[in-house]
Every structure is written in structure tokens, then in C-alpha cells.
PDB file of N, CA and C in Angstrom:
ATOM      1  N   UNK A   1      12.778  17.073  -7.668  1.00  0.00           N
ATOM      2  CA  UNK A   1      12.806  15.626  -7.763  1.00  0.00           C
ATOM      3  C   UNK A   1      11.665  15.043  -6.937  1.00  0.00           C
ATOM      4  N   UNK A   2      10.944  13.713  -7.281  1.00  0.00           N
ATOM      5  CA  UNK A   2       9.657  13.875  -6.793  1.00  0.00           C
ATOM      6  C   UNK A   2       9.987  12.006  -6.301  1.00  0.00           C
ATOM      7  N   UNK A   3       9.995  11.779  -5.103  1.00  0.00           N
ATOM      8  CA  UNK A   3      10.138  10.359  -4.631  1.00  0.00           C
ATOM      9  C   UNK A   3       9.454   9.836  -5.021  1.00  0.00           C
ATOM     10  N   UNK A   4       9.726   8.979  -5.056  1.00  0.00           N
ATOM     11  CA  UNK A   4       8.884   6.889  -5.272  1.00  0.00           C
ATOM     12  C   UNK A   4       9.652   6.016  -4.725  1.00  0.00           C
ATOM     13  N   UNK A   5       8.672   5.547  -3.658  1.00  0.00           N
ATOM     14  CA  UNK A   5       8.406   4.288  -3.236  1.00  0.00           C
ATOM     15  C   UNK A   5       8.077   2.997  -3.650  1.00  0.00           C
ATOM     16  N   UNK A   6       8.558   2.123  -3.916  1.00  0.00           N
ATOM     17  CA  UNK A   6       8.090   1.002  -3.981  1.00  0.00           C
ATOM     18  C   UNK A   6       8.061  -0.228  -3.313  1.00  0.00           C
ATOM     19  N   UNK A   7       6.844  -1.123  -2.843  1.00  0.00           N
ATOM     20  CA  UNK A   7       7.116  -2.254  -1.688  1.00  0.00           C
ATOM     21  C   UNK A   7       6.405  -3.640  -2.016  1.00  0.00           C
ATOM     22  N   UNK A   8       6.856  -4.279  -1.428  1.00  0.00           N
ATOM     23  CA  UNK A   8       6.241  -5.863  -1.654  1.00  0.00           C
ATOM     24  C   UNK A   8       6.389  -6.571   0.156  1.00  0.00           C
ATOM     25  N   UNK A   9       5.057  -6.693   0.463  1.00  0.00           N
ATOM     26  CA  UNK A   9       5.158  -7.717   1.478  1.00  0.00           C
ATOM     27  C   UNK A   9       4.501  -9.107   1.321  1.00  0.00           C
ATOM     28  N   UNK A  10       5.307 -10.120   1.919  1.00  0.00           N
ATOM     29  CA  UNK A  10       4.784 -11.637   1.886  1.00  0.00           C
ATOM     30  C   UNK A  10       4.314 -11.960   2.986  1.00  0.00           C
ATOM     31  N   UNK A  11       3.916 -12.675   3.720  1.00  0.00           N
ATOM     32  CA  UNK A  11       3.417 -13.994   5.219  1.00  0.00           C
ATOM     33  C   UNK A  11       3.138 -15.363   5.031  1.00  0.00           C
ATOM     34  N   UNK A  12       3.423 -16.017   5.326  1.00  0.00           N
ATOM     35  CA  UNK A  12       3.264 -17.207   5.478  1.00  0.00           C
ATOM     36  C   UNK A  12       2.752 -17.387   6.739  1.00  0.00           C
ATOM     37  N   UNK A  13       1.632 -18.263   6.551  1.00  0.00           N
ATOM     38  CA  UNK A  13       0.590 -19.380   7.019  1.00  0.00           C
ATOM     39  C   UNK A  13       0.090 -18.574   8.157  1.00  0.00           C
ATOM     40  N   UNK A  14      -0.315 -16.778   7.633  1.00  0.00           N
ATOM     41  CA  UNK A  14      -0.983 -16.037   8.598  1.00  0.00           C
ATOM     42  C   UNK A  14      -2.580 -15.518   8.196  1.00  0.00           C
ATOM     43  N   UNK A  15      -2.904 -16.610   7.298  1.00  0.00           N
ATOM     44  CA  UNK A  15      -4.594 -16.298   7.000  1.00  0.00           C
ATOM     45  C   UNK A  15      -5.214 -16.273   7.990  1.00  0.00           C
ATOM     46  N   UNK A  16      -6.276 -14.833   7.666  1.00  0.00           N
ATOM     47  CA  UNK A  16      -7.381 -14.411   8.792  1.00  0.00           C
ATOM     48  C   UNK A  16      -6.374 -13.120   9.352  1.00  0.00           C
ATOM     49  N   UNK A  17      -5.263 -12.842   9.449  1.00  0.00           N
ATOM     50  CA  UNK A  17      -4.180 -11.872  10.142  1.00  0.00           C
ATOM     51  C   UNK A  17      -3.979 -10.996   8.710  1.00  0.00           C
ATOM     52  N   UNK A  18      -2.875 -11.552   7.888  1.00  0.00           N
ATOM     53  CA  UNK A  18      -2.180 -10.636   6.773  1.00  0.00           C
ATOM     54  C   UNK A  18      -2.671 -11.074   5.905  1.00  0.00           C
ATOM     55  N   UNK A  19      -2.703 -10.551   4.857  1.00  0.00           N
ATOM     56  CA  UNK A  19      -2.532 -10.634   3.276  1.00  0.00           C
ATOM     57  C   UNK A  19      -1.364 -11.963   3.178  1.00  0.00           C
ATOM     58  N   UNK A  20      -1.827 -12.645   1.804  1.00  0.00           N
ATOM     59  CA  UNK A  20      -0.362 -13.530   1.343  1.00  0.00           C
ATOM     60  C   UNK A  20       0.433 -12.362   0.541  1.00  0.00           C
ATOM     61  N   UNK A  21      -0.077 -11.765   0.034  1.00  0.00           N
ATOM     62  CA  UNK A  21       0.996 -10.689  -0.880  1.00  0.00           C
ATOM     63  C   UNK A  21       0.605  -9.116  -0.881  1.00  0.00           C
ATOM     64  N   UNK A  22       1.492  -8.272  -0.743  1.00  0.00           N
ATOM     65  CA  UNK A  22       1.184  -7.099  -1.008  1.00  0.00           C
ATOM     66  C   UNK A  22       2.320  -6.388  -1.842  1.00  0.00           C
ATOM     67  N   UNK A  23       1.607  -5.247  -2.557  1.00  0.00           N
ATOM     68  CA  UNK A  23       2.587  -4.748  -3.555  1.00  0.00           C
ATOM     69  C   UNK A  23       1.837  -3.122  -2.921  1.00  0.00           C
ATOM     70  N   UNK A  24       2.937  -2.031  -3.201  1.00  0.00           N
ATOM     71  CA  UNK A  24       2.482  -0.681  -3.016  1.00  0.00           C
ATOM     72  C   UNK A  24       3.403  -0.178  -4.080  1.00  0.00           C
ATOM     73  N   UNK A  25       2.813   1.238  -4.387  1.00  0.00           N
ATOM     74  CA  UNK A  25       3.915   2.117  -4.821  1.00  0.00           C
ATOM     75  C   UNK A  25       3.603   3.501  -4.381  1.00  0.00           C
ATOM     76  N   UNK A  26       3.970   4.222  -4.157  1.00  0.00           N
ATOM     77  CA  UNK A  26       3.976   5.796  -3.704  1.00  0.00           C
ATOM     78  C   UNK A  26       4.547   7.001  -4.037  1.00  0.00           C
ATOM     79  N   UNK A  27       4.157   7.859  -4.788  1.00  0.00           N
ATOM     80  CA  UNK A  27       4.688   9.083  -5.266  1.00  0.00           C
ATOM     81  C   UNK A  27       4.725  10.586  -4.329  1.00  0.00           C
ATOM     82  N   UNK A  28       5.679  11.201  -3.975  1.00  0.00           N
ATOM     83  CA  UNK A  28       5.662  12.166  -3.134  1.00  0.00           C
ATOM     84  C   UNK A  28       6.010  13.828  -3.911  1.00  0.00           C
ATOM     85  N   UNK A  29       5.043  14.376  -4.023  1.00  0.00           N
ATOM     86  CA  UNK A  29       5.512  15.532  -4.827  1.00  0.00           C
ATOM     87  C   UNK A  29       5.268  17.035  -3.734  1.00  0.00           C
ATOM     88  N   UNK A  30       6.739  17.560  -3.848  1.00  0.00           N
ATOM     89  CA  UNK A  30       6.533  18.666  -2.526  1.00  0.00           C
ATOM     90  C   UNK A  30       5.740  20.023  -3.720  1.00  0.00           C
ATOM     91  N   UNK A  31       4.685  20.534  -3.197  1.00  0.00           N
ATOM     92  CA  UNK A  31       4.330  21.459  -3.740  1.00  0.00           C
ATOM     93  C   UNK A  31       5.077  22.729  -3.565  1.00  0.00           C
ATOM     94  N   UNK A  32       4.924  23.297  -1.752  1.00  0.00           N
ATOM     95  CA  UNK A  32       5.840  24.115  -1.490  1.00  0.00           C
ATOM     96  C   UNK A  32       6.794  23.915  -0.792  1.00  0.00           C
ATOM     97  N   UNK A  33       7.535  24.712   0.049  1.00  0.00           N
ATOM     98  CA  UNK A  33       8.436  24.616   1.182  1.00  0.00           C
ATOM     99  C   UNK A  33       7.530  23.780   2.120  1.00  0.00           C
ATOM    100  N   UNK A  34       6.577  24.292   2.617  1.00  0.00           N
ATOM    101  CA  UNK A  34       6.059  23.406   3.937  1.00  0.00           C
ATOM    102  C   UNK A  34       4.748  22.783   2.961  1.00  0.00           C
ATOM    103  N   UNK A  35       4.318  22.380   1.762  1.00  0.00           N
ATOM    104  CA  UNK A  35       3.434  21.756   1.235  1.00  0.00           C
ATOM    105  C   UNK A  35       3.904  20.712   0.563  1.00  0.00           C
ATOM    106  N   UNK A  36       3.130  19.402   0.785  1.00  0.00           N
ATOM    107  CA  UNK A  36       3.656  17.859  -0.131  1.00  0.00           C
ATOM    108  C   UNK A  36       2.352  17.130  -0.480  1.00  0.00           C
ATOM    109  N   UNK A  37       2.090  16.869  -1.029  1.00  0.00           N
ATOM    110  CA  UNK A  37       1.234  15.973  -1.670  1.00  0.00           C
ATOM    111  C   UNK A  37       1.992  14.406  -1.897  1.00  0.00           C
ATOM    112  N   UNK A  38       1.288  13.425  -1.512  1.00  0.00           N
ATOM    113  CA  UNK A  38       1.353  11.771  -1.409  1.00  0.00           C
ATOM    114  C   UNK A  38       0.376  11.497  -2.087  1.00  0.00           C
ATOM    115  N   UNK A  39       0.555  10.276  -2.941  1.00  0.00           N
ATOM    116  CA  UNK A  39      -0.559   9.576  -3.552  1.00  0.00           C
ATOM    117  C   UNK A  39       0.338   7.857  -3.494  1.00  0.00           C
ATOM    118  N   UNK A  40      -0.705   6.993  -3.006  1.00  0.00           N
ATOM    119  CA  UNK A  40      -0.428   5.793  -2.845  1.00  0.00           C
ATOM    120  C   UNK A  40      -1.165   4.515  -3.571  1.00  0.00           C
ATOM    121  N   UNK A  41      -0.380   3.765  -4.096  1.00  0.00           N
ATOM    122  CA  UNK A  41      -1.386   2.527  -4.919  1.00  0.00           C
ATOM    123  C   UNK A  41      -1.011   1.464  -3.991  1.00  0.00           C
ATOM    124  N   UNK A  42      -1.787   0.606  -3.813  1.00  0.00           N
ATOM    125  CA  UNK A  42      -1.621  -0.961  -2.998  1.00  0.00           C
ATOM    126  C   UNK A  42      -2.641  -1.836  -3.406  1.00  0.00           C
ATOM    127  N   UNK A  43      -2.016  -2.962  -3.532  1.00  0.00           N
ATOM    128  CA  UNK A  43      -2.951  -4.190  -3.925  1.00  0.00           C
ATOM    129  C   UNK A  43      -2.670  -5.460  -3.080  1.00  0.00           C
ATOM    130  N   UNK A  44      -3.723  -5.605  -2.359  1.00  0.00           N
ATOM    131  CA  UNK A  44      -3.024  -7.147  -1.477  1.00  0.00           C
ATOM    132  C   UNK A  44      -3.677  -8.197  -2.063  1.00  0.00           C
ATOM    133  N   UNK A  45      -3.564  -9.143  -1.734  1.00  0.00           N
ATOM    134  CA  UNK A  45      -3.939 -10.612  -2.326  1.00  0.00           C
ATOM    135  C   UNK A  45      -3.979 -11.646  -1.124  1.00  0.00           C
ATOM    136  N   UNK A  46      -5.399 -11.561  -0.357  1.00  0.00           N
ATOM    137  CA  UNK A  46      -5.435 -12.725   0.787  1.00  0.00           C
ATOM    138  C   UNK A  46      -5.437 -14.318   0.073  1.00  0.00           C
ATOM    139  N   UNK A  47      -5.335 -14.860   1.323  1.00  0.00           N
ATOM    140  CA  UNK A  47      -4.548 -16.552   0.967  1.00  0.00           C
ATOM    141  C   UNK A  47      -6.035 -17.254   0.054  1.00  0.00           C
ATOM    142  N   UNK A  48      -6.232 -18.584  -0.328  1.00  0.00           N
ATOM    143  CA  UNK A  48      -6.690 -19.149  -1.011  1.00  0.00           C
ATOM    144  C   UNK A  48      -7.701 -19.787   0.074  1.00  0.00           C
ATOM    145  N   UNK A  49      -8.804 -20.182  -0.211  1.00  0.00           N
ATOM    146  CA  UNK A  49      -9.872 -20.913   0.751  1.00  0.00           C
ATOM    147  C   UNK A  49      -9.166 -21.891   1.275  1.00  0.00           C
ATOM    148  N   UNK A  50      -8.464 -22.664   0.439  1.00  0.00           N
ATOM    149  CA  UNK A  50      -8.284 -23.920   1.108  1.00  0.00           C
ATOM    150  C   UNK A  50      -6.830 -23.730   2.210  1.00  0.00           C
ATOM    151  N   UNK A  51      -6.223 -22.798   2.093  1.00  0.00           N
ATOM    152  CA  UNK A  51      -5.219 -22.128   2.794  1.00  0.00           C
ATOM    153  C   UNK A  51      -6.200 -21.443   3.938  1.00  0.00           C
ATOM    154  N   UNK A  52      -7.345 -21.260   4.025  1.00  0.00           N
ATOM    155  CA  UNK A  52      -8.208 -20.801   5.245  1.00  0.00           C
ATOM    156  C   UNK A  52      -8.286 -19.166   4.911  1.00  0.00           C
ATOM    157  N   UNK A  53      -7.459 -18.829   3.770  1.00  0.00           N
ATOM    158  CA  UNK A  53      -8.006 -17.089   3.697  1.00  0.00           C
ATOM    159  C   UNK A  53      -9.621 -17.110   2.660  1.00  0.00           C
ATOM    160  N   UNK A  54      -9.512 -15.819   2.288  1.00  0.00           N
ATOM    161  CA  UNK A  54     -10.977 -15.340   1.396  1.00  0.00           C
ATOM    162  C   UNK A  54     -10.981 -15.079   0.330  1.00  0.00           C
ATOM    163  N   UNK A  55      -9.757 -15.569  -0.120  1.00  0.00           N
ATOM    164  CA  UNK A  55      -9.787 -15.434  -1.753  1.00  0.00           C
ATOM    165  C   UNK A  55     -10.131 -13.686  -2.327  1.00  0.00           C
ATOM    166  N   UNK A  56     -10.057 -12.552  -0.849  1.00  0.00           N
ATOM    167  CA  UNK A  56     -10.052 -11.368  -1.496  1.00  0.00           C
ATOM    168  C   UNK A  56      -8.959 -10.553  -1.823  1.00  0.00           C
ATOM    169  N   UNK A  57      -8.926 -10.329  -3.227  1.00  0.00           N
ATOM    170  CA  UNK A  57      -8.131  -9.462  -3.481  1.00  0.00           C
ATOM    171  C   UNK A  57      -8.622  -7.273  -3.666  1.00  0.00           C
ATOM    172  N   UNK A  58      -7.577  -7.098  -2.348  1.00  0.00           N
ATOM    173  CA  UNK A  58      -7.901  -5.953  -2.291  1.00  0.00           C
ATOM    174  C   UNK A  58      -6.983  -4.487  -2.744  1.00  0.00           C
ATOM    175  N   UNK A  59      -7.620  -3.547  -3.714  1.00  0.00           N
ATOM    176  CA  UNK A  59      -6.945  -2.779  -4.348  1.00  0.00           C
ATOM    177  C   UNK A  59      -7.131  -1.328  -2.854  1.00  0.00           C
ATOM    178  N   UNK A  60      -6.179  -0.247  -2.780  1.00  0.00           N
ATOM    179  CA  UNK A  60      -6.818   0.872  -2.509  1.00  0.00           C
ATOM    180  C   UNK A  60      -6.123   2.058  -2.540  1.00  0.00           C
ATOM    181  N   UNK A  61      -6.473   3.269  -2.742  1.00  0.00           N
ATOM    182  CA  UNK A  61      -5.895   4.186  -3.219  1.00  0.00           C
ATOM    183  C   UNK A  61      -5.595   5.740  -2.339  1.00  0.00           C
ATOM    184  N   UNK A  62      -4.585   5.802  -1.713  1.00  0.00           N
ATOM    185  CA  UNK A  62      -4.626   6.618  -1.143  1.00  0.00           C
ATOM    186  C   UNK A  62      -4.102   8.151  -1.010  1.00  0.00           C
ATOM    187  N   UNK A  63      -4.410   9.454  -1.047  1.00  0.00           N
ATOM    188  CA  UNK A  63      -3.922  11.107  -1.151  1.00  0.00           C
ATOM    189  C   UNK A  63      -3.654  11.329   0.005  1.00  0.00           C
ATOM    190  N   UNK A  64      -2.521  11.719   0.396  1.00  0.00           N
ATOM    191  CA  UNK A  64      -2.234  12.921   1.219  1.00  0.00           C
ATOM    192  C   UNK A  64      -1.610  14.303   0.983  1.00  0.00           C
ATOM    193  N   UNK A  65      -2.394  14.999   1.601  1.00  0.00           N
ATOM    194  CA  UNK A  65      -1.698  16.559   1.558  1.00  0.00           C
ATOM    195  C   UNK A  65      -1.274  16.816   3.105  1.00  0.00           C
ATOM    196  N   UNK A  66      -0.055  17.147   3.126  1.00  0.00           N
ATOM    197  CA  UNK A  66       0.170  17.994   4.314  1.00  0.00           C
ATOM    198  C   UNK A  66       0.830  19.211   4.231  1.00  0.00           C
ATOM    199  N   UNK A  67       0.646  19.946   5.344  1.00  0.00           N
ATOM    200  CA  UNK A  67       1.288  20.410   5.648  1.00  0.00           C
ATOM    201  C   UNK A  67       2.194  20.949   7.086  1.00  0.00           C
ATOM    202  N   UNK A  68       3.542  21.148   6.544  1.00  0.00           N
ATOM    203  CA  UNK A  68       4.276  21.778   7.767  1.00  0.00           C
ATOM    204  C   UNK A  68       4.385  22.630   8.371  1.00  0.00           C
ATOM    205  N   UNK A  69       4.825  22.749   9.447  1.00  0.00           N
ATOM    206  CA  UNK A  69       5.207  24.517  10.031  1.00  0.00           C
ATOM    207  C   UNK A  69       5.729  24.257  11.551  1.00  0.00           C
TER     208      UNK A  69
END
């Protein structure tokens, strides 16, 4: 069975600090006993100019492998 994550964060009136929105999702697949592989999607969405953020919306994509012992 292979986890997923899924998340949503909000802030209010913290432009220049947080994102106004974030969304993730995350898949966890154990390869072996002590091997897992992570792969992560996230997209934030900073506040609007006139709200004082940058109007950037940022995607990014992230792998992990670990391992245990």
C-alpha cells in the first residue's frame, strides 16, 4: 500500500512572510524493508500587489530516497 498525502495551507494578511494559498500532495512508495522513495507536488500562490504580496505563483517538485538502518 503506497501513502498519499494531501494538504492545503491558508494566511491571512501575512504578505512578504507566507504564501496566501498552498496546496501539496505526496506519494510514499517503500521500495524495500529499509528503502522508501517520496515524491512531492506543491503549488503556492503569494497575495495580490495590492494586498502587498508578488503576485508569484510558485510550483515545486520534490524526490526523496531514503534510507534506514
Amino acid at each position: 500500500m503506497y501513502p498519499v498525502l494531501m494538504g492545503y495551507q491558508a494566511s491571512r494578511d501575512a504578505a512578504g512572510i507566507l504564501p496566501e494559498t498552498k496546496y501539496l500532495a505526496l506519494l510514499g512508495i517503500g521500495i524495500t524493508d529499509n528503502l522508501g522513495l517520496a515524491l512531492e507536488y506543491a503549488t503556492s500562490e503569494d497575495y495580490s500587489a495590492a494586498d502587498g504580496g508578488k503576485e508569484d505563483d510558485i510550483n515545486t517538485f520534490t524526490i526523496q530516497l531514503a534510507f534506514e538502518f
